[in-house]
C-alpha atoms as a PDB file:
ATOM      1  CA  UNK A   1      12.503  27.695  -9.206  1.00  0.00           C
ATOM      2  CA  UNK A   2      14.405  24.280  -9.281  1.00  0.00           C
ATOM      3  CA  UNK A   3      15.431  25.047 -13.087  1.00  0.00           C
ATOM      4  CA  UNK A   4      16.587  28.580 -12.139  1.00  0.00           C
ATOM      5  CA  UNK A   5      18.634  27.484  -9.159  1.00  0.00           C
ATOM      6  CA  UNK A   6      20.486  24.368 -10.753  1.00  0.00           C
ATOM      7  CA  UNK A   7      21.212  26.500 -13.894  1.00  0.00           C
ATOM      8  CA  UNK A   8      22.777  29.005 -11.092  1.00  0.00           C
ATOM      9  CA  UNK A   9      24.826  26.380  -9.468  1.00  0.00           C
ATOM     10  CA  UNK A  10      25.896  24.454 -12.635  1.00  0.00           C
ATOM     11  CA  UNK A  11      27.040  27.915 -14.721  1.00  0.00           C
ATOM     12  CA  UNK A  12      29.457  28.474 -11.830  1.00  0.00           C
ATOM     13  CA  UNK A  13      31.154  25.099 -12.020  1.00  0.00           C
ATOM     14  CA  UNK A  14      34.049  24.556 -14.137  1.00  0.00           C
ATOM     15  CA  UNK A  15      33.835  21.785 -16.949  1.00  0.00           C
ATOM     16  CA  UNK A  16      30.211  22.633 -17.332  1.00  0.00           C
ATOM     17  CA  UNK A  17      28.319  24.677 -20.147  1.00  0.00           C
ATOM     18  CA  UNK A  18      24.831  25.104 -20.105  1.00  0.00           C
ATOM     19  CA  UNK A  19      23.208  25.345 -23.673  1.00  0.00           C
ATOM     20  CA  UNK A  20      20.124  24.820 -23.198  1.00  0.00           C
ATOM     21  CA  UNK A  21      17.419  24.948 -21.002  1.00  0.00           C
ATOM     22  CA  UNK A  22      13.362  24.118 -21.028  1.00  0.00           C
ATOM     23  CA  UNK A  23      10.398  23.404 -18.630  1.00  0.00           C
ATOM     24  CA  UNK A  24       8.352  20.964 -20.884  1.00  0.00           C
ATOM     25  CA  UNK A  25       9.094  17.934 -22.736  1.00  0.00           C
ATOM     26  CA  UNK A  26       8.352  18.997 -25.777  1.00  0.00           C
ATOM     27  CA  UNK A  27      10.603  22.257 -25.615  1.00  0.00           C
ATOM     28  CA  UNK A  28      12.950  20.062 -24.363  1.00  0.00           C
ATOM     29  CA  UNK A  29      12.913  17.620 -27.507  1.00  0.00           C
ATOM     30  CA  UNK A  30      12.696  20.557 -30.205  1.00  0.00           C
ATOM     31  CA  UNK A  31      15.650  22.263 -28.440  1.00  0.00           C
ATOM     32  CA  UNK A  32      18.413  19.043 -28.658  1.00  0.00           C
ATOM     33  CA  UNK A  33      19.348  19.185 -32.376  1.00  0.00           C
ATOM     34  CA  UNK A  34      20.137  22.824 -32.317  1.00  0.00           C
ATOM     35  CA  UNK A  35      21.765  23.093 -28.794  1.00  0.00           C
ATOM     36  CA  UNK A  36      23.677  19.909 -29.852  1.00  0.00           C
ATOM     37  CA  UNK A  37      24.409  18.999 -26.054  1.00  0.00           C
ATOM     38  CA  UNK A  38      26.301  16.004 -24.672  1.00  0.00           C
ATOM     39  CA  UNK A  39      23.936  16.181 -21.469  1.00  0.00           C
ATOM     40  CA  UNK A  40      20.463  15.887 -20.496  1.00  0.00           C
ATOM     41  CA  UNK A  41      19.372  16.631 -17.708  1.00  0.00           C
ATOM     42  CA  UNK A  42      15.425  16.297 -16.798  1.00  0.00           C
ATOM     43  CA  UNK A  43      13.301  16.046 -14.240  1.00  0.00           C
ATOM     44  CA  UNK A  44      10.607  12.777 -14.331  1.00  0.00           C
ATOM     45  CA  UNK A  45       7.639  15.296 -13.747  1.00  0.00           C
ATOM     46  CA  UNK A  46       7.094  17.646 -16.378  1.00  0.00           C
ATOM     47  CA  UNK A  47       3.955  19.279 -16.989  1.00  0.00           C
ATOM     48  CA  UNK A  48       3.130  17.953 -20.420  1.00  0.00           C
ATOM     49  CA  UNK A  49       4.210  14.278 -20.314  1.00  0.00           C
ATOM     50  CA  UNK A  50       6.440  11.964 -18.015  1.00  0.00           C
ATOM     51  CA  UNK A  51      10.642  11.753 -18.018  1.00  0.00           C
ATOM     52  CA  UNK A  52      10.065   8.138 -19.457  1.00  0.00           C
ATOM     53  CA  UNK A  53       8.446   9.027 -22.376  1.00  0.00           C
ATOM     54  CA  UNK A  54      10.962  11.949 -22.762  1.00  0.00           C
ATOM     55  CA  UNK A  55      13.861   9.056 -22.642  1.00  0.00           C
ATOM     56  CA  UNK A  56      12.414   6.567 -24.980  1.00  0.00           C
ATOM     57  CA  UNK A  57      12.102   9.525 -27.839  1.00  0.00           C
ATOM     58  CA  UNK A  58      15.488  11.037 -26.828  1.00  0.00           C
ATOM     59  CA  UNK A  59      17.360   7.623 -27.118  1.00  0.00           C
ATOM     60  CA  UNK A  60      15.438   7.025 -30.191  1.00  0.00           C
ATOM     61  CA  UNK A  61      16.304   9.809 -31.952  1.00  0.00           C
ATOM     62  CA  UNK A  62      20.036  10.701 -30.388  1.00  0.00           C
ATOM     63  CA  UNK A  63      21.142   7.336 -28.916  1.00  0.00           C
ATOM     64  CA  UNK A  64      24.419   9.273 -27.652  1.00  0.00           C
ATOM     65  CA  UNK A  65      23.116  11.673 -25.750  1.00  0.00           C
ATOM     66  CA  UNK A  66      23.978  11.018 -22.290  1.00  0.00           C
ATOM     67  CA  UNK A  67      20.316  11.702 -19.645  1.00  0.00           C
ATOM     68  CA  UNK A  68      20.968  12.104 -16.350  1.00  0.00           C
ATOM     69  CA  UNK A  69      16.873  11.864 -14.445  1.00  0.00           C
ATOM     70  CA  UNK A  70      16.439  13.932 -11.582  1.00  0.00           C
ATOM     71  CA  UNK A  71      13.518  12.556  -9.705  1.00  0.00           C
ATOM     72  CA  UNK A  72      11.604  12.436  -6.468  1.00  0.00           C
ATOM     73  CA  UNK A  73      10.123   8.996  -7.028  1.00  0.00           C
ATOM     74  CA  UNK A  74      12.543   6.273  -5.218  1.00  0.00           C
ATOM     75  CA  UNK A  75       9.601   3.016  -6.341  1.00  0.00           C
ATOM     76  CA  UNK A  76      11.836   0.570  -7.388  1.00  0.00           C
ATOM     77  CA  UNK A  77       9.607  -0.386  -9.879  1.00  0.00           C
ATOM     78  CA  UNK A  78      10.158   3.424 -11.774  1.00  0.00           C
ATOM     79  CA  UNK A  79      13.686   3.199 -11.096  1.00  0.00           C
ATOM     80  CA  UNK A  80      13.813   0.222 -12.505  1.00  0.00           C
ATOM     81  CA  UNK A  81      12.141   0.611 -15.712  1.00  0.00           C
ATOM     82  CA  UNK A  82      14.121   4.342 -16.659  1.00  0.00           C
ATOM     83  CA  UNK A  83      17.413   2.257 -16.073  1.00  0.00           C
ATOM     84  CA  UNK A  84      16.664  -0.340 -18.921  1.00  0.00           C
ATOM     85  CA  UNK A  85      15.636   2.520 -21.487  1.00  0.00           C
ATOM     86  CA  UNK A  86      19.889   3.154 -21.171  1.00  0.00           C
ATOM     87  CA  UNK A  87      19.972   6.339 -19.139  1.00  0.00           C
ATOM     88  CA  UNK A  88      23.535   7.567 -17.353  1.00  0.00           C
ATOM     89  CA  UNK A  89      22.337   8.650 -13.898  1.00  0.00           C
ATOM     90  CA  UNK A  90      19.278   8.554 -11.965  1.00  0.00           C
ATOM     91  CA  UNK A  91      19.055  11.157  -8.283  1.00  0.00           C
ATOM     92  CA  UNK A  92      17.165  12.004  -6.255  1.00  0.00           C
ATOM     93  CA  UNK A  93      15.955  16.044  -5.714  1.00  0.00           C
ATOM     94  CA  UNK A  94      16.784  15.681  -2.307  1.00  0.00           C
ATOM     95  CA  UNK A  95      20.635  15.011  -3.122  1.00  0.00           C
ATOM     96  CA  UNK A  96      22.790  16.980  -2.768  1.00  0.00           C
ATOM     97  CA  UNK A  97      23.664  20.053  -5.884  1.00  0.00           C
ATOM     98  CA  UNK A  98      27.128  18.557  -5.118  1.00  0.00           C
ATOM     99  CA  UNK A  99      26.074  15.179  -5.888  1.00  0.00           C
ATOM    100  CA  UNK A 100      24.770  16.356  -9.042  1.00  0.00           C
ATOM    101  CA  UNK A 101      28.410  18.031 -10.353  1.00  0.00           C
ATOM    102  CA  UNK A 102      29.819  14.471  -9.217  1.00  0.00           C
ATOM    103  CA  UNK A 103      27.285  12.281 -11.206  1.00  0.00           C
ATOM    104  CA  UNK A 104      27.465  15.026 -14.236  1.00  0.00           C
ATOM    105  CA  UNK A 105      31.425  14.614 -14.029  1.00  0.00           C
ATOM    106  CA  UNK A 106      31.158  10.820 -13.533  1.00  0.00           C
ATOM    107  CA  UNK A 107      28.839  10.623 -16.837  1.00  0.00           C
ATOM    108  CA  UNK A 108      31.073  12.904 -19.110  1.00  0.00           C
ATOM    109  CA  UNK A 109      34.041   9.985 -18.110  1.00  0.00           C
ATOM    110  CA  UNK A 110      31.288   7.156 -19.550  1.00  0.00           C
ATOM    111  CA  UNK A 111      30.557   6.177 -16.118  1.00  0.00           C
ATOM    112  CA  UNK A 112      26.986   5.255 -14.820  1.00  0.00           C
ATOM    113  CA  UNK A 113      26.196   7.482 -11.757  1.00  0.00           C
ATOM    114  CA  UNK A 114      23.205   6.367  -9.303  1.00  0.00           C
ATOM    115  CA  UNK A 115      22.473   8.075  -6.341  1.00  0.00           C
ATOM    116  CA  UNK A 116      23.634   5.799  -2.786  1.00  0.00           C
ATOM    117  CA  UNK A 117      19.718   6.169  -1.863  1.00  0.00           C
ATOM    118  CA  UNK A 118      18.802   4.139  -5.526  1.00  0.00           C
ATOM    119  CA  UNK A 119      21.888   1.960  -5.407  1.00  0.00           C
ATOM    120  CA  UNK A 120      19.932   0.874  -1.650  1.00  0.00           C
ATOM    121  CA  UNK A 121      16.953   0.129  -3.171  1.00  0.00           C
ATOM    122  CA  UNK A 122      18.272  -1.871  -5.945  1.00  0.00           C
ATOM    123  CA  UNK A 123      20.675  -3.679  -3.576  1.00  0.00           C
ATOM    124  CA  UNK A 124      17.736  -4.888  -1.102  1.00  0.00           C
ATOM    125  CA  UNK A 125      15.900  -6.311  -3.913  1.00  0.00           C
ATOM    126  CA  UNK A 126      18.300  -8.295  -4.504  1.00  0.00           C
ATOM    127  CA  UNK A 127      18.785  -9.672  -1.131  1.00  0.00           C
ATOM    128  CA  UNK A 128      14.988 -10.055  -1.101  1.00  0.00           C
ATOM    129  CA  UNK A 129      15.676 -12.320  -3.312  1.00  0.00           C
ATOM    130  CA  UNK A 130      12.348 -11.170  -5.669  1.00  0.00           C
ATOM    131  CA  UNK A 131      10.514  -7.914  -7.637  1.00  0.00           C
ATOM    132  CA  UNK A 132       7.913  -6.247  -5.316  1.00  0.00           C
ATOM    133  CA  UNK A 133       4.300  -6.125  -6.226  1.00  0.00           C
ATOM    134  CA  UNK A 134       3.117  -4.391  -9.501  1.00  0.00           C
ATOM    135  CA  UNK A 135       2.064  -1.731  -7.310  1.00  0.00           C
ATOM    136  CA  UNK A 136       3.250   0.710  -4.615  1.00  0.00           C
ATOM    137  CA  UNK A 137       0.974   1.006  -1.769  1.00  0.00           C
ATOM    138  CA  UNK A 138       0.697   4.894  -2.952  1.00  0.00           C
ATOM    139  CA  UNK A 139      -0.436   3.600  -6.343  1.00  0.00           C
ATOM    140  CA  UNK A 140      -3.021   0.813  -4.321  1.00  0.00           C
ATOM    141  CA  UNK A 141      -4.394   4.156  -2.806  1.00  0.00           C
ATOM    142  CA  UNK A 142      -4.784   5.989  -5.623  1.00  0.00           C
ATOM    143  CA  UNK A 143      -6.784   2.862  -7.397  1.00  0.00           C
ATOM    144  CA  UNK A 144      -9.137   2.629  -4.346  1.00  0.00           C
ATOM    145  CA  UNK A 145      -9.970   6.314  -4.462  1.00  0.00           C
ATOM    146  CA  UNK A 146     -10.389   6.248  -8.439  1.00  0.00           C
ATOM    147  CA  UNK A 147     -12.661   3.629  -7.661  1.00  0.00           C
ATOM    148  CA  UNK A 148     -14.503   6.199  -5.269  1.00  0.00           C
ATOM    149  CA  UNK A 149     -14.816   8.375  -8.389  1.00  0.00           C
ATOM    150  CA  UNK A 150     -12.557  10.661  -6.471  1.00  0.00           C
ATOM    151  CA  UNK A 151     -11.471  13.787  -9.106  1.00  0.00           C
ATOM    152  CA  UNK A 152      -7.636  14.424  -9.372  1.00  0.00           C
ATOM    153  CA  UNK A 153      -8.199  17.451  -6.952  1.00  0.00           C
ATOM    154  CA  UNK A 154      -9.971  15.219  -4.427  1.00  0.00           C
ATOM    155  CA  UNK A 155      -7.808  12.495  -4.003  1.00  0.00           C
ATOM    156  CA  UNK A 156      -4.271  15.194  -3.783  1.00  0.00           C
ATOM    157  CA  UNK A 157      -6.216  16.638  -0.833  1.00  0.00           C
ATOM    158  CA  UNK A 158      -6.757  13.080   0.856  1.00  0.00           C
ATOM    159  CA  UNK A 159      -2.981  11.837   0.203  1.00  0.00           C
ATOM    160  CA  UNK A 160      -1.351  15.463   1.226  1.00  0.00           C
ATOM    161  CA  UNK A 161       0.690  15.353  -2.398  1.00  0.00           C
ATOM    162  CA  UNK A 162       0.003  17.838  -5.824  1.00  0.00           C
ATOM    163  CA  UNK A 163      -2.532  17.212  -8.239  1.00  0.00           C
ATOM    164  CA  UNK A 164       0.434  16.625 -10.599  1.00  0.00           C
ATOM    165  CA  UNK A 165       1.971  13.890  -8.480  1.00  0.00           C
ATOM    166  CA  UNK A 166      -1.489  11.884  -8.837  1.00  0.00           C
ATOM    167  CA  UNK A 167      -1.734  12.545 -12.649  1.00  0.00           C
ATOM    168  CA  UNK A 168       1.750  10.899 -12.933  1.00  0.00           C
ATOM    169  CA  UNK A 169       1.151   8.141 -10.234  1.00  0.00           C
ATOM    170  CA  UNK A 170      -2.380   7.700 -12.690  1.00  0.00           C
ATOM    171  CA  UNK A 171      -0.396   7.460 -15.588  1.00  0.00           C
ATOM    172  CA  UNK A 172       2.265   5.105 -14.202  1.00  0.00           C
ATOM    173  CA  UNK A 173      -0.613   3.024 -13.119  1.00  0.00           C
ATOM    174  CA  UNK A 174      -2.276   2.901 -16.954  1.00  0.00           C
ATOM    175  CA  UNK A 175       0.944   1.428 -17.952  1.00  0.00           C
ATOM    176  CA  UNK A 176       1.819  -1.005 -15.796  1.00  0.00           C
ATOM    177  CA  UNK A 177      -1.547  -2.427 -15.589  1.00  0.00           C
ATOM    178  CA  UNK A 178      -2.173  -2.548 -18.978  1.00  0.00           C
ATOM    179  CA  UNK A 179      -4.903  -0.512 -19.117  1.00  0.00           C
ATOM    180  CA  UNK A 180      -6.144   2.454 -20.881  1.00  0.00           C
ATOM    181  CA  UNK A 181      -9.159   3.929 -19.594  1.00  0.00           C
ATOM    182  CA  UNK A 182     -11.069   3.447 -16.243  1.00  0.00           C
ATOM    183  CA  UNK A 183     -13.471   0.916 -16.829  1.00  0.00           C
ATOM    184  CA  UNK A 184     -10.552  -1.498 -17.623  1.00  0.00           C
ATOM    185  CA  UNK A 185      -8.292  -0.089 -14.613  1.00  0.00           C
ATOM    186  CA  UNK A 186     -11.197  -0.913 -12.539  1.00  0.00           C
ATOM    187  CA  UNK A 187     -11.831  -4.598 -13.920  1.00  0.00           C
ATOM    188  CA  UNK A 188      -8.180  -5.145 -13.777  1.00  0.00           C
ATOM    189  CA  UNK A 189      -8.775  -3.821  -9.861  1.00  0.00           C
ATOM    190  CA  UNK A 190     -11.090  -6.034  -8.724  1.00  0.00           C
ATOM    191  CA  UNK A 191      -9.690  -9.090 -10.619  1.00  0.00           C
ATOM    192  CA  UNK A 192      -6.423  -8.748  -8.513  1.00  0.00           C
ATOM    193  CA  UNK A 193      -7.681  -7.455  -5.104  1.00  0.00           C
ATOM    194  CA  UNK A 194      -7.018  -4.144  -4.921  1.00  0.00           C
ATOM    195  CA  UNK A 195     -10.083  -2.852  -4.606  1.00  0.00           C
END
């Protein structure tokens, strides 16, 4: 529904040619070197893998291709981490589709477009003065309930979010911990206090 409705708004818009467009990762990958576009623009859920992961191969394999991230995740820590893998523009999905045509129009002039709501988050951090814990207090929840041996089902039902928001929150939380299954995520747990 998203995908149908930007492609709507962004075929109407002058300066803007669509040639391209995909709901997974991977169709997303094997479509760039025929569709030959200057822009990417991609969601940080997808169903088969995570926007980050999507980056890091993109700018691997066609370093100037220019990725705008469309995201509802505002951690600073996710933020963050997409920015230094060189993408052009990070929003949110709550900004506005007029937002988007600026930021798209701001990237095709080799600008760097971030949403005011990021630019705030980045901007208190540095007035804090330091980087906020490893984990968001979402992702402290999530640990506590996998330590429960709550299923993926179980714990979207107890946090009021999808059962694909906690499989990317899960995989977010392999990474930055280090970790790669969930006897080690646990250790790692109780050897820093979350659990």
């Amino acid at each position: 529904m998203l995908l149908a409705g930007l492609t709507k708004i962004l075929s109407a818009e002058d300066g803007i040619e669509i040639v391209g467009t995909a709901t997974t990762a991977q169709a997303t990958y094997n479509q760039l070197a025929a569709a030959s576009p200057d822009l990417l623009i991609s969601d940080y859920n997808l169903p088969d893998d995570d926007g980050l992961t999507l980056v890091r191969k993109v700018k691997r394999d066609y370093p100037e291709l220019a990725i705008i991230i469309l995201s509802m995740h505002d951690e600073e820590h996710l933020v963050k981490e997409i920015l230094k893998e060189g993408i052009q523009g990070y929003l949110l999905k709550k900004d506005s589709h007029k937002e988007l045509i600026h930021a798209i129009h701001a990237v095709k002039s080799g600008k760097v477009y971030l949403s005011s709501d990021i630019n705030n988050i980045l901007i208190k951090n540095l007035s804090t003065g330091g980087e906020t814990e490893l984990l968001t207090e979402r992702e402290r929840e999530i640990v506590k309930l996998i330590a429960k041996e709550y299923t993926n089902k179980q714990m979207a039902e107890e946090l009021f979010i999808s059962e694909r928001t906690i499989e990317t929150h899960r995989k977010n939380i392999f990474r930055k911990t280090g970790t790669n299954n969930l006897v080690g995520l646990i250790k790692y747990a109780y050897a820093n206090n979350l659990i």
